[in-house]
N, C-alpha and C. Protein backbone atom coordinates (compact mmCIF):
# COMPACT_ATOMS: atom_id res chain seq x y z
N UNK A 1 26.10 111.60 54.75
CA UNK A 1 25.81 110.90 56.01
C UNK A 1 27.06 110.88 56.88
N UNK A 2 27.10 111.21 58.00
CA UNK A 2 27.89 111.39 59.09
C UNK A 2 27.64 110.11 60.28
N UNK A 3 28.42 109.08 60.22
CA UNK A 3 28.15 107.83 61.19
C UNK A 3 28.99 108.01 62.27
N UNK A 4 28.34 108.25 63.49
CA UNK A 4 29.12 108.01 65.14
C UNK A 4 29.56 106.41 65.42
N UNK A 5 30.26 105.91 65.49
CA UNK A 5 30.26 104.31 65.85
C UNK A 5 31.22 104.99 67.61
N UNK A 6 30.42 104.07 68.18
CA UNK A 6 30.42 104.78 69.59
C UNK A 6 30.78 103.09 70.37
N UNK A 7 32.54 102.76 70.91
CA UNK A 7 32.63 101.84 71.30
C UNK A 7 33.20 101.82 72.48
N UNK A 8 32.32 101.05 73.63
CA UNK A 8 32.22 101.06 75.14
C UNK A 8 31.51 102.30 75.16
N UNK A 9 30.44 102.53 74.68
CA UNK A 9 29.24 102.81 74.87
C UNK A 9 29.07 103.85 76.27
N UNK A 10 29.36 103.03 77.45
CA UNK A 10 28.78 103.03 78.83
C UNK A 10 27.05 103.71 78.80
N UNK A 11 27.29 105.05 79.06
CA UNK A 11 25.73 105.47 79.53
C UNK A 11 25.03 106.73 78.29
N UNK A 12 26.18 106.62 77.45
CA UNK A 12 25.86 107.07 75.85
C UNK A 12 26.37 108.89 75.95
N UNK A 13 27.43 109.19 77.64
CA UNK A 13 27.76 110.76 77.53
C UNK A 13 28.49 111.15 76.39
N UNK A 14 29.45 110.52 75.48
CA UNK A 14 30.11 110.82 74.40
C UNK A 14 28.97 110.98 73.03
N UNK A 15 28.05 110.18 73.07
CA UNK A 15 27.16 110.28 71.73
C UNK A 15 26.37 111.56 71.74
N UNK A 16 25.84 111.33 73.07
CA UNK A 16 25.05 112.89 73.45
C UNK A 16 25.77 113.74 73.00
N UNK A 17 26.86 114.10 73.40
CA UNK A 17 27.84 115.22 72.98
C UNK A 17 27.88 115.40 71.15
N UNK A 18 28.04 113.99 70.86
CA UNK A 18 28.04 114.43 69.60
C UNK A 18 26.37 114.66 68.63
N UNK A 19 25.61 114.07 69.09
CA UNK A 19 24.58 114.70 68.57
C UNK A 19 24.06 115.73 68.70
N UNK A 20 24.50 116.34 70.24
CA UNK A 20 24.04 117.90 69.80
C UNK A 20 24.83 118.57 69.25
N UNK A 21 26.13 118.19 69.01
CA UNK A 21 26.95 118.89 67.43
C UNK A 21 26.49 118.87 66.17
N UNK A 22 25.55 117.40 66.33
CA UNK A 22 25.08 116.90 64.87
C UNK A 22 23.68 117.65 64.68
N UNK A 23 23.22 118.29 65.43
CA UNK A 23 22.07 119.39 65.66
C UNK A 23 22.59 120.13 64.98
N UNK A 24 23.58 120.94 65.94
CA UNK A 24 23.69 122.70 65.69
C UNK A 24 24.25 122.68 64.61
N UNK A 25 24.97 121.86 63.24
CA UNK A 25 25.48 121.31 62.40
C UNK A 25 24.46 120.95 61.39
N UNK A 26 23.36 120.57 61.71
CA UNK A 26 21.93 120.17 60.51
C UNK A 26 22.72 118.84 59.85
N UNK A 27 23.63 118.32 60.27
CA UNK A 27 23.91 117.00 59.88
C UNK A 27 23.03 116.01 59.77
N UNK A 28 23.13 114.88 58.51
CA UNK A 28 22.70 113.97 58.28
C UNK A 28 23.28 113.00 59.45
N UNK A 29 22.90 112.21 59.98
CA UNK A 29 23.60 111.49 61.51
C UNK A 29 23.43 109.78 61.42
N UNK A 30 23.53 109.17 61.83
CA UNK A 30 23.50 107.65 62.51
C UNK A 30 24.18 107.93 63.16
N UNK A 31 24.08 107.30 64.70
CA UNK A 31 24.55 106.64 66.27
C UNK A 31 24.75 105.49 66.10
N UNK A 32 25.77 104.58 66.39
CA UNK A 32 25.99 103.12 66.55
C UNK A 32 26.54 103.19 67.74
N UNK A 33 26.25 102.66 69.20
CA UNK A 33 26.92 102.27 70.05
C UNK A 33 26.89 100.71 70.61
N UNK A 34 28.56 100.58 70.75
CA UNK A 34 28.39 99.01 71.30
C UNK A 34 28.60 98.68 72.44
N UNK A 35 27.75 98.12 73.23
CA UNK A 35 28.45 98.90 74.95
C UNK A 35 27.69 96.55 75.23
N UNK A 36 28.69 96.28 75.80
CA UNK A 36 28.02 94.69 76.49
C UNK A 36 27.67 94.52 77.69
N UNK A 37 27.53 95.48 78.60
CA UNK A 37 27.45 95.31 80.16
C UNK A 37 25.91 95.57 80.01
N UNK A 38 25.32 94.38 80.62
CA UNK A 38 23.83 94.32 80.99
C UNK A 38 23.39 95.56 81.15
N UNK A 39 23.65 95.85 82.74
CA UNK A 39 22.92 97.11 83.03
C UNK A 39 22.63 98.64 82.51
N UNK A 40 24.05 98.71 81.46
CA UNK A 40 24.49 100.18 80.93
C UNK A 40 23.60 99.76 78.90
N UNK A 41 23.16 98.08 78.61
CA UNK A 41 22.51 98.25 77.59
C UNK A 41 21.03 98.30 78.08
N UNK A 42 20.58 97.92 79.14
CA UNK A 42 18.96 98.50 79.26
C UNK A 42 18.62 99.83 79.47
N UNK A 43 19.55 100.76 80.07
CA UNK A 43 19.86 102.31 80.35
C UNK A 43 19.87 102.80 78.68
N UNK A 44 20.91 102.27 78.10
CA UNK A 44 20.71 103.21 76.87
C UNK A 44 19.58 102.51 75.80
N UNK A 45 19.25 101.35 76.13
CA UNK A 45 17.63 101.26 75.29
C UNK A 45 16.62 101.97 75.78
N UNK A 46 16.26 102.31 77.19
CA UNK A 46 15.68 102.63 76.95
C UNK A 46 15.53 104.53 77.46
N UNK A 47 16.77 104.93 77.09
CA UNK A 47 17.29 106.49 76.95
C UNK A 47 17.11 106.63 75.45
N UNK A 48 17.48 105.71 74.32
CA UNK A 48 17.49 106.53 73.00
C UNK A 48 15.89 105.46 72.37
N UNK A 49 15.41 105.32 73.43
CA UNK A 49 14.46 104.49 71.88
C UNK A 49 13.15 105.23 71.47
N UNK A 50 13.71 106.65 71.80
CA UNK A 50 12.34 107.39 70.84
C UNK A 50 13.51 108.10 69.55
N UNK A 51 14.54 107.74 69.54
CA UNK A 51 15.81 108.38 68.87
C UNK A 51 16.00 107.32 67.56
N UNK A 52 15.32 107.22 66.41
CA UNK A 52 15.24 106.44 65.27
C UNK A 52 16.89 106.27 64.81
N UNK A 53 17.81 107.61 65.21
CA UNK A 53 19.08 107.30 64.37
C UNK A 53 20.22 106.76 65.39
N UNK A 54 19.81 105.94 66.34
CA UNK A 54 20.52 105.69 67.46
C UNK A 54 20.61 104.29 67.32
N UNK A 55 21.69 103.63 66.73
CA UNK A 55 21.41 102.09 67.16
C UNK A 55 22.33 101.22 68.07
N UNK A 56 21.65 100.50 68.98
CA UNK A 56 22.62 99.71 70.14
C UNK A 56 23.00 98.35 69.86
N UNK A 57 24.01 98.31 69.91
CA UNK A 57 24.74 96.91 69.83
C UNK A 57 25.06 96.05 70.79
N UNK A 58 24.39 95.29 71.46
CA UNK A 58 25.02 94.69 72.53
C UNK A 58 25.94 93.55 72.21
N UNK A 59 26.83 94.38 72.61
CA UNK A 59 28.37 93.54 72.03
C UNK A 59 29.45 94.11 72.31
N UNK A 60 30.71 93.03 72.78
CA UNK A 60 32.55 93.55 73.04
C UNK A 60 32.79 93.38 71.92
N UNK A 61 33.50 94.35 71.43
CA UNK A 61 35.03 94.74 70.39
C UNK A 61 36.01 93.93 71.07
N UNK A 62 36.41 92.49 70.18
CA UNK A 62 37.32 91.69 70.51
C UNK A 62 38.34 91.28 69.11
N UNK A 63 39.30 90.50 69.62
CA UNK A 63 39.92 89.68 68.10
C UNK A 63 38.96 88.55 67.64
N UNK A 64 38.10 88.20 68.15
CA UNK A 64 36.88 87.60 68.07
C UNK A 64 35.71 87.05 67.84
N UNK A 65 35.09 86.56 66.85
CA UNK A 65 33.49 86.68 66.75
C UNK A 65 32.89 85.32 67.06
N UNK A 66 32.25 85.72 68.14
CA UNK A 66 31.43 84.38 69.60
C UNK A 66 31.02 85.18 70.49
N UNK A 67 31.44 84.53 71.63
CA UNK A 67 31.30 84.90 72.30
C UNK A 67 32.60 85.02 73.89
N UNK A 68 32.26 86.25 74.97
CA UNK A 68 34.35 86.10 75.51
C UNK A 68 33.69 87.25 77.05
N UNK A 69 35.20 86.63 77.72
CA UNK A 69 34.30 86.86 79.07
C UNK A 69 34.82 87.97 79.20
N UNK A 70 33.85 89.34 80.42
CA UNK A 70 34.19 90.00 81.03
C UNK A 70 34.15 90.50 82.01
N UNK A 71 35.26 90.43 82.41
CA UNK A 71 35.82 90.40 84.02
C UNK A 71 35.17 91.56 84.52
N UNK A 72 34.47 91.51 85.65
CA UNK A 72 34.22 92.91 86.52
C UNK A 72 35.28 93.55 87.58
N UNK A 73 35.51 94.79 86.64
CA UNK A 73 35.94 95.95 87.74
C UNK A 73 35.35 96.31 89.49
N UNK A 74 36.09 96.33 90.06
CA UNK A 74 36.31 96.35 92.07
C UNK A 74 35.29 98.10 91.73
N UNK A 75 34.67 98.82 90.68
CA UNK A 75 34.07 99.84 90.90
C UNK A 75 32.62 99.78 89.47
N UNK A 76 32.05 100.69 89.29
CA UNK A 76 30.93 100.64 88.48
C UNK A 76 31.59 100.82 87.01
N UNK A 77 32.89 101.16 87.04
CA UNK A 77 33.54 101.54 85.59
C UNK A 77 34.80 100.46 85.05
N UNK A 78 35.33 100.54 83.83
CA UNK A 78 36.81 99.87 84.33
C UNK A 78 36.71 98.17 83.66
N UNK A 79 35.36 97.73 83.41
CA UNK A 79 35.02 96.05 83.49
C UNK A 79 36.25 95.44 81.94
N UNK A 80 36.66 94.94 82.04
CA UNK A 80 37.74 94.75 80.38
C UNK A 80 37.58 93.04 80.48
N UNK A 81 37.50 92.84 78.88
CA UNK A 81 37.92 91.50 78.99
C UNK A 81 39.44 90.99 79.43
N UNK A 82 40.50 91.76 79.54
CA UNK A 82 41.27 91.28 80.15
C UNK A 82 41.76 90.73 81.57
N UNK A 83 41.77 89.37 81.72
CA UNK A 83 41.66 88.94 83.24
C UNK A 83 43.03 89.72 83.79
N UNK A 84 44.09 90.09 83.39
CA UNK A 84 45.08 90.62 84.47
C UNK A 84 44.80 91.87 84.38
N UNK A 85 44.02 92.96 83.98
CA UNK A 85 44.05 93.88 83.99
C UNK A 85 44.02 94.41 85.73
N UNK A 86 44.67 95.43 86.26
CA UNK A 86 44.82 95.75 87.25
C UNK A 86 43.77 95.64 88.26
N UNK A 87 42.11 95.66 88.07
CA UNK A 87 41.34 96.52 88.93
C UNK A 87 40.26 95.53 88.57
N UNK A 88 40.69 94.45 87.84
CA UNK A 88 39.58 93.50 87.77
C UNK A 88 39.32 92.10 88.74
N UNK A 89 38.37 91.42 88.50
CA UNK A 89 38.59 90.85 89.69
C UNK A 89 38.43 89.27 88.42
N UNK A 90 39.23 88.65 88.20
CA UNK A 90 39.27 87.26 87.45
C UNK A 90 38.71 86.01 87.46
N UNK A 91 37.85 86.16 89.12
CA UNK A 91 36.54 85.00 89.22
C UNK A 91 35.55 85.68 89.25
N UNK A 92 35.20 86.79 88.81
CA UNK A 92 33.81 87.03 88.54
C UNK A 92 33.91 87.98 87.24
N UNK A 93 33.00 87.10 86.31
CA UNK A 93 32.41 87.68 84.59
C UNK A 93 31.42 87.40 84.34
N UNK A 94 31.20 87.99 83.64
CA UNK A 94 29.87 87.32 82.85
C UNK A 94 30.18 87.09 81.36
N UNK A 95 29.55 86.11 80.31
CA UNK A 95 29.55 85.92 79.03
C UNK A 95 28.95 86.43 78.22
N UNK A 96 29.69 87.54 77.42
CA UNK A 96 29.34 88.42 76.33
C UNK A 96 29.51 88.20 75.10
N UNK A 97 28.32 88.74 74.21
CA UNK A 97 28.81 88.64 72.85
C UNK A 97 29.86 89.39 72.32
N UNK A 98 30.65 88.63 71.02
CA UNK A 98 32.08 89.53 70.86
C UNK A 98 32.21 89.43 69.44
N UNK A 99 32.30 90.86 68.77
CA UNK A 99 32.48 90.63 67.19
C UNK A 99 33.53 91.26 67.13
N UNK A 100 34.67 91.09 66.18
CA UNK A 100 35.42 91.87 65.39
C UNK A 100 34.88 93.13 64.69
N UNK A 101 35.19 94.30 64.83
CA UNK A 101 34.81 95.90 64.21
C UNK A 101 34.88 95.48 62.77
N UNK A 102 36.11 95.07 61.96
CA UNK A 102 36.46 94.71 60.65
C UNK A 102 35.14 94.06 59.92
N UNK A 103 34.85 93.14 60.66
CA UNK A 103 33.67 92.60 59.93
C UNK A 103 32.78 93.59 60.03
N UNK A 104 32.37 94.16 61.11
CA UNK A 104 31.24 94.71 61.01
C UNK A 104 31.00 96.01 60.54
N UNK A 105 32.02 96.92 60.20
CA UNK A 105 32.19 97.85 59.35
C UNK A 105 31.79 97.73 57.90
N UNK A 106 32.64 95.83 57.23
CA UNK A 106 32.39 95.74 56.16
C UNK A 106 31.03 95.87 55.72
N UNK A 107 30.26 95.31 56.47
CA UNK A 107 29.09 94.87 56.75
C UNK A 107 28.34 96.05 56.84
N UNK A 108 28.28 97.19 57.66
CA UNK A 108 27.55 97.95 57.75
C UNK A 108 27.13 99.28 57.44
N UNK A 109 28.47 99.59 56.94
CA UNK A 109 29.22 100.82 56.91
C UNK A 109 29.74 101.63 55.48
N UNK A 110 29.55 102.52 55.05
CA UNK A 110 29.65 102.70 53.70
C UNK A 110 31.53 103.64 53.91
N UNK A 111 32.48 103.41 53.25
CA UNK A 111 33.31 103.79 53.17
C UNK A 111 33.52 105.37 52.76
N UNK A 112 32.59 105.52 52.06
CA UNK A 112 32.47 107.05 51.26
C UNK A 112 31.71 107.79 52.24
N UNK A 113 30.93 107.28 53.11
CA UNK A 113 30.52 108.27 54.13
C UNK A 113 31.38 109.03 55.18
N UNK A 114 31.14 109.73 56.17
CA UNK A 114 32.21 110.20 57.02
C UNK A 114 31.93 109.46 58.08
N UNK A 115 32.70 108.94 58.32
CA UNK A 115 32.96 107.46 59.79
C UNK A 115 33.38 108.44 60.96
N UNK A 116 33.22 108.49 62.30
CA UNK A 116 33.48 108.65 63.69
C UNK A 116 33.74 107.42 64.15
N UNK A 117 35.11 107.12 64.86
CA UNK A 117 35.56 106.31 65.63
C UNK A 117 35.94 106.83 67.05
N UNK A 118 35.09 105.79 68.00
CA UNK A 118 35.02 106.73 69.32
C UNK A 118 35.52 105.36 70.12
N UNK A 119 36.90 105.10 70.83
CA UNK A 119 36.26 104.11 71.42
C UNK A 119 37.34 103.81 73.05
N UNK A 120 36.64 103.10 74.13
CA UNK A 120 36.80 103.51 75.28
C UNK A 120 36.49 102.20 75.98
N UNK A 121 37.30 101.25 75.71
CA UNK A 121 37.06 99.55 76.23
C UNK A 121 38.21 99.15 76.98
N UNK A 122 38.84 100.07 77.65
CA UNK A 122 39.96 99.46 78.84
C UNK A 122 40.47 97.91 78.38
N UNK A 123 41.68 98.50 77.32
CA UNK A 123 42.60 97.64 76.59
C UNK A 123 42.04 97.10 75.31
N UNK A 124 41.19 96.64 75.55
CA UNK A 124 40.65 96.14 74.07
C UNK A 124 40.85 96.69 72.98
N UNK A 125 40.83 98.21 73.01
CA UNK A 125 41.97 98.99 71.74
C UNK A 125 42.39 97.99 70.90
N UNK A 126 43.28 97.39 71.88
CA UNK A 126 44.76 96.73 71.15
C UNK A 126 43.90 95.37 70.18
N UNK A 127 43.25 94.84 70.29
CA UNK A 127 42.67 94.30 69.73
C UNK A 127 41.62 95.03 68.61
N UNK A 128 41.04 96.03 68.26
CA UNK A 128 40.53 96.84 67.92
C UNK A 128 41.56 97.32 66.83
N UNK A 129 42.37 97.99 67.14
CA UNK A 129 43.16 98.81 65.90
C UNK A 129 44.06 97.62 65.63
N UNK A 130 44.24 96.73 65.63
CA UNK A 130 45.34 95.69 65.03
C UNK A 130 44.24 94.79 64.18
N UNK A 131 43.33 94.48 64.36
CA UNK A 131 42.03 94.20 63.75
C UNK A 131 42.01 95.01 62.49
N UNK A 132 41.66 96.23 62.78
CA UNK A 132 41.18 97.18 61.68
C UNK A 132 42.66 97.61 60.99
N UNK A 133 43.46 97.86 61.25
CA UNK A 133 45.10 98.09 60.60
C UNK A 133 45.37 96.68 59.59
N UNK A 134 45.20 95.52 60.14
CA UNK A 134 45.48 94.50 59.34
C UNK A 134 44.30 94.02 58.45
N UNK A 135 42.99 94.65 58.47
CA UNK A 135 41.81 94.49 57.59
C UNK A 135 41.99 95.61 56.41
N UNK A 136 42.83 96.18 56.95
CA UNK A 136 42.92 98.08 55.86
C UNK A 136 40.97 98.31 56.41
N UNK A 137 40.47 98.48 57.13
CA UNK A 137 39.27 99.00 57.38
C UNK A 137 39.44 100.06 57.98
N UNK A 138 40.82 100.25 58.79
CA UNK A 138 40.94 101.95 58.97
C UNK A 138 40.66 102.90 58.19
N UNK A 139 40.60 102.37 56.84
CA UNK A 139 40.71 103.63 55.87
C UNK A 139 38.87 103.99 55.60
N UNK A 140 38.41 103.14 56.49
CA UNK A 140 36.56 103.39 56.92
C UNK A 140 36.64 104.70 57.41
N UNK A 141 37.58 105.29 58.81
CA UNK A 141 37.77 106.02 59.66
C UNK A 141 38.30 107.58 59.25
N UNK A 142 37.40 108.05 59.40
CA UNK A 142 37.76 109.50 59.30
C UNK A 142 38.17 110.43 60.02
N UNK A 143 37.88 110.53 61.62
CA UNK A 143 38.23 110.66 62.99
C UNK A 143 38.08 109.43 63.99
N UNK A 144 39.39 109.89 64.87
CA UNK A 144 39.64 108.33 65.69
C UNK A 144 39.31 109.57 66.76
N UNK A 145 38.34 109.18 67.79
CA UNK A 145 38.51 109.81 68.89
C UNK A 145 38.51 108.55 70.13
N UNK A 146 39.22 109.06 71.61
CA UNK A 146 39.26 107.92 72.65
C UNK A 146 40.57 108.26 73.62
N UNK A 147 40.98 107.58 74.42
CA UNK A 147 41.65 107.96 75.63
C UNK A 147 43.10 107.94 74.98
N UNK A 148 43.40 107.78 73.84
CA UNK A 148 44.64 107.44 73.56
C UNK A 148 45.17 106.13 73.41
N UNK A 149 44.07 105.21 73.41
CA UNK A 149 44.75 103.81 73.95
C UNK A 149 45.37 103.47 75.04
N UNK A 150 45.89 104.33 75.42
CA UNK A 150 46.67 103.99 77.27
C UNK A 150 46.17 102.93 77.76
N UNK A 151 45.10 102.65 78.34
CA UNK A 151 44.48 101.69 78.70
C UNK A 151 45.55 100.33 78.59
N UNK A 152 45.62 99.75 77.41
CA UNK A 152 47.05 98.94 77.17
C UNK A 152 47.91 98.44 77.74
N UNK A 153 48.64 99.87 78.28
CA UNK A 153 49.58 99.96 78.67
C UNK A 153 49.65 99.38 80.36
N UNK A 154 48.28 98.99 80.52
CA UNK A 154 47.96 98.45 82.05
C UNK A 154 47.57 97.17 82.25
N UNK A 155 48.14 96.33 81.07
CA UNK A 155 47.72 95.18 80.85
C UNK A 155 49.46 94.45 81.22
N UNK A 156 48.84 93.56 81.84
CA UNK A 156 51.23 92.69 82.29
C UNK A 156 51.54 91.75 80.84
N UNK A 157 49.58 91.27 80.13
CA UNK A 157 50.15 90.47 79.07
C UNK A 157 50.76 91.19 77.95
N UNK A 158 50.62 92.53 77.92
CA UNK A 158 50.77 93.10 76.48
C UNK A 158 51.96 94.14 76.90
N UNK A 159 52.70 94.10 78.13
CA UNK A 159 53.44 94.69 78.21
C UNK A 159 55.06 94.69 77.03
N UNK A 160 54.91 93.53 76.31
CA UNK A 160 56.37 93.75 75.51
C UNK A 160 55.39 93.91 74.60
N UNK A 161 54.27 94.38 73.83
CA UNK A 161 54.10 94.44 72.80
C UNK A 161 53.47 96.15 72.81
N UNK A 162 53.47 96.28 73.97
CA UNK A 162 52.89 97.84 73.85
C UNK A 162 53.70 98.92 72.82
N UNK A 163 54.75 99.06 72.48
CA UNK A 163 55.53 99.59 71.58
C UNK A 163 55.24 99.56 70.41
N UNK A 164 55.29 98.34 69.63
CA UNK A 164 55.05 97.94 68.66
C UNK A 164 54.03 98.16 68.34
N UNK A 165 52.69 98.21 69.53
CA UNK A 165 51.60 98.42 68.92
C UNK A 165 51.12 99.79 68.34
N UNK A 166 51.66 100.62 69.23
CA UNK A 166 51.77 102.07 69.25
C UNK A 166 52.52 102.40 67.72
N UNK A 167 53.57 102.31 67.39
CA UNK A 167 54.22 102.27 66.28
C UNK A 167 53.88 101.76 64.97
N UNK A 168 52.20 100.63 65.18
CA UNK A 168 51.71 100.27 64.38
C UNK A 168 50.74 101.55 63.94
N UNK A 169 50.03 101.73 64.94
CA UNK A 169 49.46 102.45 64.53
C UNK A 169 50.15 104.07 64.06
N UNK A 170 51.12 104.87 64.11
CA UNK A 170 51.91 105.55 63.98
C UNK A 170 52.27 105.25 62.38
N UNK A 171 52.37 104.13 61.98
CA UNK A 171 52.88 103.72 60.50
C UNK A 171 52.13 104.04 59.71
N UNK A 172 50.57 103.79 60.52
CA UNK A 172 49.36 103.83 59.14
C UNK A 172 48.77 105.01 59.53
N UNK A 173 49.75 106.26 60.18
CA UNK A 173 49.02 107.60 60.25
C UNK A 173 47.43 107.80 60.58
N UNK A 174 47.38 107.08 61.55
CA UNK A 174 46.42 107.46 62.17
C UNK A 174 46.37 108.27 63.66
N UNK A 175 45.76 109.30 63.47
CA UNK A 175 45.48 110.58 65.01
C UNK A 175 44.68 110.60 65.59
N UNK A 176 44.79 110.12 66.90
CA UNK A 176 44.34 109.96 67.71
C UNK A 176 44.19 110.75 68.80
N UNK A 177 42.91 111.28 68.50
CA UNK A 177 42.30 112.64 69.14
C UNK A 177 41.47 111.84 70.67
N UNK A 178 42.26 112.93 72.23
CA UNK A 178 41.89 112.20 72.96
C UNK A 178 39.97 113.44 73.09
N UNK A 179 39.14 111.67 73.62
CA UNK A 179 37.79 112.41 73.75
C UNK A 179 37.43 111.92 74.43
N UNK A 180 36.42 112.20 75.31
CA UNK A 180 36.09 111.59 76.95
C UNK A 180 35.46 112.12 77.79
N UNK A 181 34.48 111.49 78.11
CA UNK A 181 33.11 112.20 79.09
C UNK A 181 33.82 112.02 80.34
N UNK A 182 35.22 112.13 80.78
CA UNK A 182 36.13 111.96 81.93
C UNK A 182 35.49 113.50 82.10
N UNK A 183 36.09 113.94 83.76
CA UNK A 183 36.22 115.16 84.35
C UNK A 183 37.37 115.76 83.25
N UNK A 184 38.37 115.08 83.32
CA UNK A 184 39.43 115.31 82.52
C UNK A 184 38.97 116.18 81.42
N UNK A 185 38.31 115.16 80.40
CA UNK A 185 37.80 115.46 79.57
C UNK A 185 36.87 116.87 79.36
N UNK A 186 35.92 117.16 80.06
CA UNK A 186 34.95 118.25 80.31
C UNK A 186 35.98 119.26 80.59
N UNK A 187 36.84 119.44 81.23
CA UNK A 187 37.59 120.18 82.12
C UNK A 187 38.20 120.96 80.66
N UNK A 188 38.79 120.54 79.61
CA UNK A 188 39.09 120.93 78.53
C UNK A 188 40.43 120.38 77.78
N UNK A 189 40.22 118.58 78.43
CA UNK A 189 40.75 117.78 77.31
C UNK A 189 40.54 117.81 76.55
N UNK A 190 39.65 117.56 76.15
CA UNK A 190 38.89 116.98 74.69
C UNK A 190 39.39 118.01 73.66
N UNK A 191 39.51 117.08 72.80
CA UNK A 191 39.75 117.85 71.38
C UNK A 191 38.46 118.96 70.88
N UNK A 192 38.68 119.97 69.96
CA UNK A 192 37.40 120.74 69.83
C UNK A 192 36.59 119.85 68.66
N UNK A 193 35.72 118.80 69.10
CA UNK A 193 35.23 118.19 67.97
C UNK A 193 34.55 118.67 67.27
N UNK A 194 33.70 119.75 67.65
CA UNK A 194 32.92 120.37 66.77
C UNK A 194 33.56 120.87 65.68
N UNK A 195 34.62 121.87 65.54
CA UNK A 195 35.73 122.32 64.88
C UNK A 195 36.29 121.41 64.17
N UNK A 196 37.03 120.38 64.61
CA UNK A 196 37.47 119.30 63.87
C UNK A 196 36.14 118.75 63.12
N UNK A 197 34.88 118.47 63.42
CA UNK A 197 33.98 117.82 62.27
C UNK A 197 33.96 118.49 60.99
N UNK A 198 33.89 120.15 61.58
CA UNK A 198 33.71 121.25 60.47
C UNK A 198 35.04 121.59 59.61
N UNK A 199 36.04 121.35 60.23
CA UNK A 199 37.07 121.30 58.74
C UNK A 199 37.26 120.15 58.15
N UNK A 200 36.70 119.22 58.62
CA UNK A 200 36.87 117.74 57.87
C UNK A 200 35.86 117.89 56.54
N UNK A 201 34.75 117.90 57.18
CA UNK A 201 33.24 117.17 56.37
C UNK A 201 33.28 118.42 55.49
């Protein structure tokens, strides 16, 4: 079994991508995406719900498990729970559900299977891999794919810790393959995932 865990979700272009790998591949598959923005979870309910191995989570990847606000982005992309983040606007959120990955890996996820980590939550990373680094649940993860974490690095609160965090993750050898339904990305960022699934699995 080959599990996608697909985090910030948005309109499901990264999963697509990988399921028609998981096609031309005859892979055994599960989809998990966790995407919390209203409008982008009724779009992908009701885009995958003739798709049995597709499941949606409506829920933020936080340090967290409740519930935690998120701030809307000045454009349709961009929304982070972080209120200083550059491009957000700090009196207008809405209240989302918010679990910790750690738990819910334990919880859901079989370790011996091959794990996909995809994830794309403008900063929340940092909460995300310091979560899973200090749970040892990284060692769930078989490929990390995502923007690099950068994102982070655009936050004023986490500006003295951006180093450290980077270096955390650097300690526990984890590679971080950038992947991304960006122009960027299409254009011929992206790592060759197909290739990379096939010398892994």
């Amino acid at each position: 079994m080959i599990n996608f865990i697909d985090v910030g979700a948005n309109s499901g272009g990264v999963t697509d991508q990988f399921i028609k790998i998981a096609n031309r591949l005859k892979l055994d598959y599960k989809c998990y995406l966790f995407e919390c923005q209203d409008e982008m979870v009724k779009l992908l309910r009701e885009k995958y719900e003739d798709n049995p191995q597709v499941v949606i989570i409506d829920s933020a990847i936080s340090n967290v498990n409740g519930t935690i606000k998120l701030y809307a982005s000045k454009r349709s992309l961009g929304h982070s729970i972080f209120k200083d983040k550059v491009n957000v606007n700090e009196n207008k959120f809405q209240i989302v559900s918010s679990i910790r990955l750690s738990d819910w890996l334990k919880t859901n996820i079989n370790e011996s299977d091959f794990n996909i980590l995809k994830s794309n939550i403008e900063a929340a990373n940092y909460y995300l891999y310091n979560d899973i680094i200090d749970t040892k649940t990284y060692k769930y993860i078989d490929i990390h794919l995502g923007n690099q974490c950068n994102d982070v690095r655009k936050i004023p609160s986490l500006a003295d810790k951006v180093d450290d965090f980077f270096k955390k993750i650097e300690d526990h050898d984890i590679k971080l393959y950038y992947y991304s339904n960006s122009k960027y990305g299409k254009r011929g960022g992206n790592v060759d995932l197909e290739t990379l699934i096939k010398d892994r699995i």
